[in-house]
C-alpha atoms as a PDB file:
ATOM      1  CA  UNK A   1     190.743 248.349  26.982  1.00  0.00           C
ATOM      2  CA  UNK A   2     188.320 246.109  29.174  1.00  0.00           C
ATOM      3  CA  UNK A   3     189.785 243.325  27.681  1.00  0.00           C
ATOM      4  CA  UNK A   4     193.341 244.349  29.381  1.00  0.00           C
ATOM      5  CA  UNK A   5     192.134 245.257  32.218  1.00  0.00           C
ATOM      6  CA  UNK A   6     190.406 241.731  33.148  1.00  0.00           C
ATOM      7  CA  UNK A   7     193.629 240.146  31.830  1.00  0.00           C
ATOM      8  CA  UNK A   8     195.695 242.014  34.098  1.00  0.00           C
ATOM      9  CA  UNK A   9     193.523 241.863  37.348  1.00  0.00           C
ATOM     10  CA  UNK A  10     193.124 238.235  36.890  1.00  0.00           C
ATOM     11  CA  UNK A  11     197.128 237.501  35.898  1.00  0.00           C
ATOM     12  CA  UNK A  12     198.227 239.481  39.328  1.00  0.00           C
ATOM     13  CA  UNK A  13     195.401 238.851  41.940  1.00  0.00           C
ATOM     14  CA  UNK A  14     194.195 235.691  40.836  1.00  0.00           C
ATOM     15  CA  UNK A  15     197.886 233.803  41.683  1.00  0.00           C
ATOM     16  CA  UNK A  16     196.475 230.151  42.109  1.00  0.00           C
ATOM     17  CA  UNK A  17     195.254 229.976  38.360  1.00  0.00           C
ATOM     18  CA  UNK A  18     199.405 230.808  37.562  1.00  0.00           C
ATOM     19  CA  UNK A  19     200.493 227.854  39.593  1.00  0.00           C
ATOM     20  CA  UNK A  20     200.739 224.985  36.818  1.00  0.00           C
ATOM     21  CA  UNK A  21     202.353 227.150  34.610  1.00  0.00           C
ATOM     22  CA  UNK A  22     199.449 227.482  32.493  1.00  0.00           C
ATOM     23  CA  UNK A  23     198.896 231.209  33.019  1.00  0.00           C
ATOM     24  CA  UNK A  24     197.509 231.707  29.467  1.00  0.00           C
ATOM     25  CA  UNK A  25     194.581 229.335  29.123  1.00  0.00           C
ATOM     26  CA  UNK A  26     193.569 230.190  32.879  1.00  0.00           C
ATOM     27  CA  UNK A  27     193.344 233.390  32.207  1.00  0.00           C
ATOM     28  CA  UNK A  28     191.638 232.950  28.621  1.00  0.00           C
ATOM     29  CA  UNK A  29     189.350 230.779  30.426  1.00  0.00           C
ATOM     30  CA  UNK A  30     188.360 233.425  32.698  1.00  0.00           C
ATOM     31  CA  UNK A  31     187.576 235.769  30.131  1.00  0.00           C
ATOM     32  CA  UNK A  32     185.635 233.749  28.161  1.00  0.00           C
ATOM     33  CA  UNK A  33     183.386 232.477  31.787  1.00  0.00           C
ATOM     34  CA  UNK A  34     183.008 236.099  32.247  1.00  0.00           C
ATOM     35  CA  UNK A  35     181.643 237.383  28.833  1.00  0.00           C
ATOM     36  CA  UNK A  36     179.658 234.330  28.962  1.00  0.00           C
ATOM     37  CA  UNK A  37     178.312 235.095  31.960  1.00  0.00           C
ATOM     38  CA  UNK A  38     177.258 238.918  30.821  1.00  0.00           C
ATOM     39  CA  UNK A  39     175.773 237.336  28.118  1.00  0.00           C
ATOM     40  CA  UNK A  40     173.126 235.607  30.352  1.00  0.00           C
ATOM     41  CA  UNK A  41     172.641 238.308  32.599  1.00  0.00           C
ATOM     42  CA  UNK A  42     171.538 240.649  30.064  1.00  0.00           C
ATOM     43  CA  UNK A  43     169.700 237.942  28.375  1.00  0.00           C
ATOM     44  CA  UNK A  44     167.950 236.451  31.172  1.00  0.00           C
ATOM     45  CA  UNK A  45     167.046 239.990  32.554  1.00  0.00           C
ATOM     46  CA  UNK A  46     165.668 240.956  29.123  1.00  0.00           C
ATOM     47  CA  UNK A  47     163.596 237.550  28.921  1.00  0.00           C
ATOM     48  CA  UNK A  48     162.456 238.316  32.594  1.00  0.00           C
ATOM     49  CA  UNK A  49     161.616 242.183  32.102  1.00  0.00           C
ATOM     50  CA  UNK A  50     159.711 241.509  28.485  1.00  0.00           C
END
């Protein structure tokens, strides 16, 4: 369900990453910056808090 929902908001308000016609890897990209970026921040906070 999240998974949708980031592919949707990023495929209609995101418009610039559509431009070269390479819609699906931009948005793939995206997903994968953004789980990879969770990743860290729970991570990192963990490491911080320990």
């Amino acid at each position: 369900m999240l998974k949708t929902m980031i592919f949707v908001q990023v495929e209609e308000l995101i418009p610039e990453s559509q431009t070269e016609g390479n819609t699906d890897l931009a948005t793939m990209s995206f997903m994968v910056g953004f789980v990879i970026k969770m990743i860290l921040d729970v991570a990192l906070r963990y490491i911080i808090n320990k």
